[in-house]
N, C-alpha and C. Protein backbone atom coordinates (compact mmCIF):
# COMPACT_ATOMS: atom_id res chain seq x y z
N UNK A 1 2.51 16.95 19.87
CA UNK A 1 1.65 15.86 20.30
C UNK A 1 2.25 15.16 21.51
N UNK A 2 3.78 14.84 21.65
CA UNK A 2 4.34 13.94 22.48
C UNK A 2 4.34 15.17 23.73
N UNK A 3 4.41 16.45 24.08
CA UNK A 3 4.01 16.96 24.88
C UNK A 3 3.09 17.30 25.65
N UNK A 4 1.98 17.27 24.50
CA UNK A 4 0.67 17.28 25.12
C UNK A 4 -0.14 16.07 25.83
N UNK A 5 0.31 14.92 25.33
CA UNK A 5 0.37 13.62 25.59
C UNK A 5 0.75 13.51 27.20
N UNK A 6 1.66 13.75 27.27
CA UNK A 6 2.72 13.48 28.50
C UNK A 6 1.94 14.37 29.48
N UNK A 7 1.74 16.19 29.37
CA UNK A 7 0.96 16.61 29.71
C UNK A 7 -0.40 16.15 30.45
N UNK A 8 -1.25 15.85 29.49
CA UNK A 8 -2.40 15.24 29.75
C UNK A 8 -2.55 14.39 30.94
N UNK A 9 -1.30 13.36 30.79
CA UNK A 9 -1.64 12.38 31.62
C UNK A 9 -0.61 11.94 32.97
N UNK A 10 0.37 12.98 33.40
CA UNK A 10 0.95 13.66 34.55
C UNK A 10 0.34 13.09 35.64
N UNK A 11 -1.11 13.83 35.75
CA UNK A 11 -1.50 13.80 36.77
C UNK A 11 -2.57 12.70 37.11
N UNK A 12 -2.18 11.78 36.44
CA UNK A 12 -3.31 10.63 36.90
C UNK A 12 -2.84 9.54 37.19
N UNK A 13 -3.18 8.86 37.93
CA UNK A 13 -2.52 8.24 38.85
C UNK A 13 -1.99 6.65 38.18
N UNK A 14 -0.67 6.56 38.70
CA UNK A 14 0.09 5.26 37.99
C UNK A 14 -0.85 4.28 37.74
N UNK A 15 -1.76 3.97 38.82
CA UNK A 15 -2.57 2.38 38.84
C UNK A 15 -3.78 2.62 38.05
N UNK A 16 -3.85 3.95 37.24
CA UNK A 16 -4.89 4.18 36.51
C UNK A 16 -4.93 3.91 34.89
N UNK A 17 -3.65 4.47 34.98
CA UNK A 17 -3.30 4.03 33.36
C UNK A 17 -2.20 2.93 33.03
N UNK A 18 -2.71 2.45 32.14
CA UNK A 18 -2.10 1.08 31.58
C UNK A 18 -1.66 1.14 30.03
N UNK A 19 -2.13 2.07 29.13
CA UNK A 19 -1.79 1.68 28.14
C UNK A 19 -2.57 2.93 26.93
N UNK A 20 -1.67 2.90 25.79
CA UNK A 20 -2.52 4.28 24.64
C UNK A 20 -2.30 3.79 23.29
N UNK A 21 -3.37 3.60 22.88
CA UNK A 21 -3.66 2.92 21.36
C UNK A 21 -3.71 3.94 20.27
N UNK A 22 -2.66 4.43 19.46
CA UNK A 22 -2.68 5.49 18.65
C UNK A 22 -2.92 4.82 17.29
N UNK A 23 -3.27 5.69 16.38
CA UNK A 23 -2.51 5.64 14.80
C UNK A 23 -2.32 5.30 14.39
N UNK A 24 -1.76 5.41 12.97
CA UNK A 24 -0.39 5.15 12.18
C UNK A 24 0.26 6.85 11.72
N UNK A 25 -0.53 7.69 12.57
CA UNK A 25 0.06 9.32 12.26
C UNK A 25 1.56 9.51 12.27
N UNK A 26 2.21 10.44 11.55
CA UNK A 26 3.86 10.78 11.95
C UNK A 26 4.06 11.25 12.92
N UNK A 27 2.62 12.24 13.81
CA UNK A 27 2.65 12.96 14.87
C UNK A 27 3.01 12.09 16.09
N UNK A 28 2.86 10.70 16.07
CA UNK A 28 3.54 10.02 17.13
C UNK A 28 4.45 9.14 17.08
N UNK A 29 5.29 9.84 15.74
CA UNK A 29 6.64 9.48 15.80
C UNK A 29 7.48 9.50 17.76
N UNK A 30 7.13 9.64 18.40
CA UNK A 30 7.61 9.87 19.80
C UNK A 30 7.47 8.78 20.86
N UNK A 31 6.73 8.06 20.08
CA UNK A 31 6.11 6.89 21.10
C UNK A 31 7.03 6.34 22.05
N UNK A 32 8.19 6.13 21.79
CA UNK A 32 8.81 5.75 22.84
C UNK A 32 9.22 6.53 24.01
N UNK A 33 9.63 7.93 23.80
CA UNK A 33 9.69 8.61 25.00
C UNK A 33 8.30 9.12 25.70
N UNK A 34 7.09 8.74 24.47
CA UNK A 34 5.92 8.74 25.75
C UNK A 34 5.80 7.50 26.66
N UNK A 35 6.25 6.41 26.13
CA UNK A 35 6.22 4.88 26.65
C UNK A 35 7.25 5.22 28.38
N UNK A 36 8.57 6.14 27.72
CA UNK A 36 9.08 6.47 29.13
C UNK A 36 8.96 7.14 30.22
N UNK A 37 8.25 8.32 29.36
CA UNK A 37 7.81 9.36 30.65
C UNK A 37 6.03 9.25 31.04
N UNK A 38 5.72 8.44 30.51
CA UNK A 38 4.06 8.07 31.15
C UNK A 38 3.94 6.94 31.73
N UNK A 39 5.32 6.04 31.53
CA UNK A 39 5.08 4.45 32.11
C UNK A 39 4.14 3.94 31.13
N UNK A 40 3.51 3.88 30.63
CA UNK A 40 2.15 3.49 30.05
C UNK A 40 3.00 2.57 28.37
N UNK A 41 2.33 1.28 28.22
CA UNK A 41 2.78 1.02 26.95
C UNK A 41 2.19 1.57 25.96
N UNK A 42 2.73 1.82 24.63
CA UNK A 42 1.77 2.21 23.52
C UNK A 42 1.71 1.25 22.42
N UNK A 43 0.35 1.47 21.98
CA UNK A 43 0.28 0.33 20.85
C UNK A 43 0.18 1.12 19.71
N UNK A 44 -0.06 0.75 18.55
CA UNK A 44 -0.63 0.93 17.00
C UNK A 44 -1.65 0.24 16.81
N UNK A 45 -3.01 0.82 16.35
CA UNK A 45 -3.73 0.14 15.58
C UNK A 45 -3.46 0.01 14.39
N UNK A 46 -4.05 -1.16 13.73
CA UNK A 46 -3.93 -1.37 12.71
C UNK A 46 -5.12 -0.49 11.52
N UNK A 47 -4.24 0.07 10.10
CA UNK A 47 -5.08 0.76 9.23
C UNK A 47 -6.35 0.36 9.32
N UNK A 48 -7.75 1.03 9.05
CA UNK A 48 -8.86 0.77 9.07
C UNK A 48 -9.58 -0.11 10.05
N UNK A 49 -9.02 -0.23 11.43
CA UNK A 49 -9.68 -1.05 12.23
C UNK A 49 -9.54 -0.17 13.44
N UNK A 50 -10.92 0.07 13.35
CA UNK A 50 -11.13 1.63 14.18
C UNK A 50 -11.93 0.89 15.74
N UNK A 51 -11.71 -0.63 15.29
CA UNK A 51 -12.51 -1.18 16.78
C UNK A 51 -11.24 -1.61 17.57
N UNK A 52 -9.91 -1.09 16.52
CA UNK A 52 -9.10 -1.32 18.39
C UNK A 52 -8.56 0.05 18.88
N UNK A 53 -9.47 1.02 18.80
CA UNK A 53 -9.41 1.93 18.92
C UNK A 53 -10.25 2.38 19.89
N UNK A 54 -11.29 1.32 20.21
CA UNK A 54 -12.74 1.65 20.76
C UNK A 54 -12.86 2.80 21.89
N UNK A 55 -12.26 3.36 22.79
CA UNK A 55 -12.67 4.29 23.81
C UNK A 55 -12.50 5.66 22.93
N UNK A 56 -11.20 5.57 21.80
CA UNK A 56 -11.75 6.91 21.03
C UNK A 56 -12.72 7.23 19.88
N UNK A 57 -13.32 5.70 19.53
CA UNK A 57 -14.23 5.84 18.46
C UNK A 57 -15.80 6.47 19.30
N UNK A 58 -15.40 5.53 20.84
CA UNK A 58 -16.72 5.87 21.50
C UNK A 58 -16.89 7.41 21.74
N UNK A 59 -15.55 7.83 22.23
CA UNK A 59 -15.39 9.44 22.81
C UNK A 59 -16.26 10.48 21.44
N UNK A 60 -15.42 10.21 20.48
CA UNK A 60 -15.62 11.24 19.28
C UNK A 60 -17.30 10.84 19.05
N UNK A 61 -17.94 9.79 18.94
CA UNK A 61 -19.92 9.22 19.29
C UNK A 61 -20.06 10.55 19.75
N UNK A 62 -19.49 10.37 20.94
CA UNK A 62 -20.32 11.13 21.83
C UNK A 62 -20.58 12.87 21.64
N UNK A 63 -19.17 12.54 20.82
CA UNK A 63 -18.79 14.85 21.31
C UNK A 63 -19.87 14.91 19.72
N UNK A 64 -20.20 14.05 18.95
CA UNK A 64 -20.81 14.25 17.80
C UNK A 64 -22.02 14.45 18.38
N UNK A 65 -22.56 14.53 19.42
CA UNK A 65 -23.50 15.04 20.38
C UNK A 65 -23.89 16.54 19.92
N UNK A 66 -22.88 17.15 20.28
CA UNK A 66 -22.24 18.38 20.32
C UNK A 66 -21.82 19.14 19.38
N UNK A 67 -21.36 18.33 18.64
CA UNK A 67 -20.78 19.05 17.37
C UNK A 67 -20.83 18.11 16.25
N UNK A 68 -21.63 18.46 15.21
CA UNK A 68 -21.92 17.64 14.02
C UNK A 68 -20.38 17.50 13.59
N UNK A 69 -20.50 16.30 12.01
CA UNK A 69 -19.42 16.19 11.58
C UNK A 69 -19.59 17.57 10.66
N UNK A 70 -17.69 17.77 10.11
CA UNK A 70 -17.69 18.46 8.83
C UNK A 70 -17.62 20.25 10.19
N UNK A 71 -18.14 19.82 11.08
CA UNK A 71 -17.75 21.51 11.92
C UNK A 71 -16.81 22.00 12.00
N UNK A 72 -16.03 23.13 11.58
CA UNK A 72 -14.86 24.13 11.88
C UNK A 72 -14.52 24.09 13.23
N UNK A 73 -13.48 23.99 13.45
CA UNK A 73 -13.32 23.84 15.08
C UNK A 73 -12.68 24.96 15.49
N UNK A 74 -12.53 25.73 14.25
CA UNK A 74 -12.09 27.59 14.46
C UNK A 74 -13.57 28.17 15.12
N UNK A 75 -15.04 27.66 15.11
CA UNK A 75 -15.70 28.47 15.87
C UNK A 75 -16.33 27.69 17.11
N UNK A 76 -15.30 27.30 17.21
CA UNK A 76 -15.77 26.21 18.84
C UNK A 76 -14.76 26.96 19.95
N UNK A 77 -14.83 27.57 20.65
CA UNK A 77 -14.39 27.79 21.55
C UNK A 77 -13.81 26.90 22.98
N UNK A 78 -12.54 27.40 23.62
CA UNK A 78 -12.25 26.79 24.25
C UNK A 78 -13.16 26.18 25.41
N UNK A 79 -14.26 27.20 25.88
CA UNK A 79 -14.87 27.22 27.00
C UNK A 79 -16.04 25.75 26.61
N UNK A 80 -16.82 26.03 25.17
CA UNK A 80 -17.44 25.65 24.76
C UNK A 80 -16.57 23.57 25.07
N UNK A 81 -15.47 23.67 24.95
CA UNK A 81 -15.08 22.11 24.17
C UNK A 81 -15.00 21.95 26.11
N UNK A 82 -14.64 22.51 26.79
CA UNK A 82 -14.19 22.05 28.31
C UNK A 82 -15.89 21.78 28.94
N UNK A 83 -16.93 22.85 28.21
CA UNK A 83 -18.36 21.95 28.38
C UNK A 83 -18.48 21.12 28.42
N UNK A 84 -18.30 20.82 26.85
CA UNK A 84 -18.78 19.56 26.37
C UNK A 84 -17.90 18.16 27.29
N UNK A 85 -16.71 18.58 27.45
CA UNK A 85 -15.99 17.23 28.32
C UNK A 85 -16.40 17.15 29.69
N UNK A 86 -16.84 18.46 29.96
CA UNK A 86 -17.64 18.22 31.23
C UNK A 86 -18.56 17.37 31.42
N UNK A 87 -19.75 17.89 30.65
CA UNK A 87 -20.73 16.90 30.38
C UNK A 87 -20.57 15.21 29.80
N UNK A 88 -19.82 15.14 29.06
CA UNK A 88 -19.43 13.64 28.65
C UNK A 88 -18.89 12.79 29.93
N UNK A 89 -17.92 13.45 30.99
CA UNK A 89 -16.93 12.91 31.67
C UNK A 89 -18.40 13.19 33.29
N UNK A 90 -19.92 13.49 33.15
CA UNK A 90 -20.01 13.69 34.49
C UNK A 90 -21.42 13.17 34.61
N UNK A 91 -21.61 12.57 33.00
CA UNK A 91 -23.23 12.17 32.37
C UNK A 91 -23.56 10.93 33.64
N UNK A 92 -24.96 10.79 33.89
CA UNK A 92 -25.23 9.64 34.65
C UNK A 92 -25.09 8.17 33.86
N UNK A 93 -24.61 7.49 34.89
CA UNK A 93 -23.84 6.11 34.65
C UNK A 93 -24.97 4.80 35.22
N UNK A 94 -25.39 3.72 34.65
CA UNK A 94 -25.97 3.09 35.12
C UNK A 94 -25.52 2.28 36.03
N UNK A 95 -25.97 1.76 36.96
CA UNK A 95 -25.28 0.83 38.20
C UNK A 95 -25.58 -0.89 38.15
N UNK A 96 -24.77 -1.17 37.88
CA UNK A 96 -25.21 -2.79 37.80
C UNK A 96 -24.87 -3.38 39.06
């Protein structure tokens, strides 16, 4: 996780990211050397409060677009999930 993490977010630019609201998973037992090598602080949400979580409660809304709950993600293909983020990350945006 702490690789893919770090990974992920390499290439985006310092003044872009500010900050990553995880868990309480063991998988990010790492948090601090992502805190070092992303610059970025990390927080914890707290158990069952999935609204300070909000950009991934919104993300997963959306891919439920796409893929009902309860789906195997053994028959989702890679090509298929880089769609779907296509489409999420390119959908029209309203202009205020």
């Amino acid at each position: 996780m702490s690789e893919a993490t770090r990974e992920l977010f390499e290439d985006i630019p310092k003044e872009q990211k500010y900050s990553i609201t995880y868990d309480n998973g063991k998988e990010f037992s790492e948090h601090r050397m992502i805190e070092y090598e992303t610059k970025m602080k990390v927080f914890f949400a707290h158990p069952y409060h999935s609204w300070e979580r909000g950009t991934n409660e919104n993300t997963n809304g959306l891919l439920r677009q796409f893929i009902p709950k309860k789906t195997d993600f053994k028959t989702i293909s890679e090509q298929e999930l880089q769609t779907y983020t296509h489409l999420i990350n390119h959908r029209p945006r309203e202009r205020l």
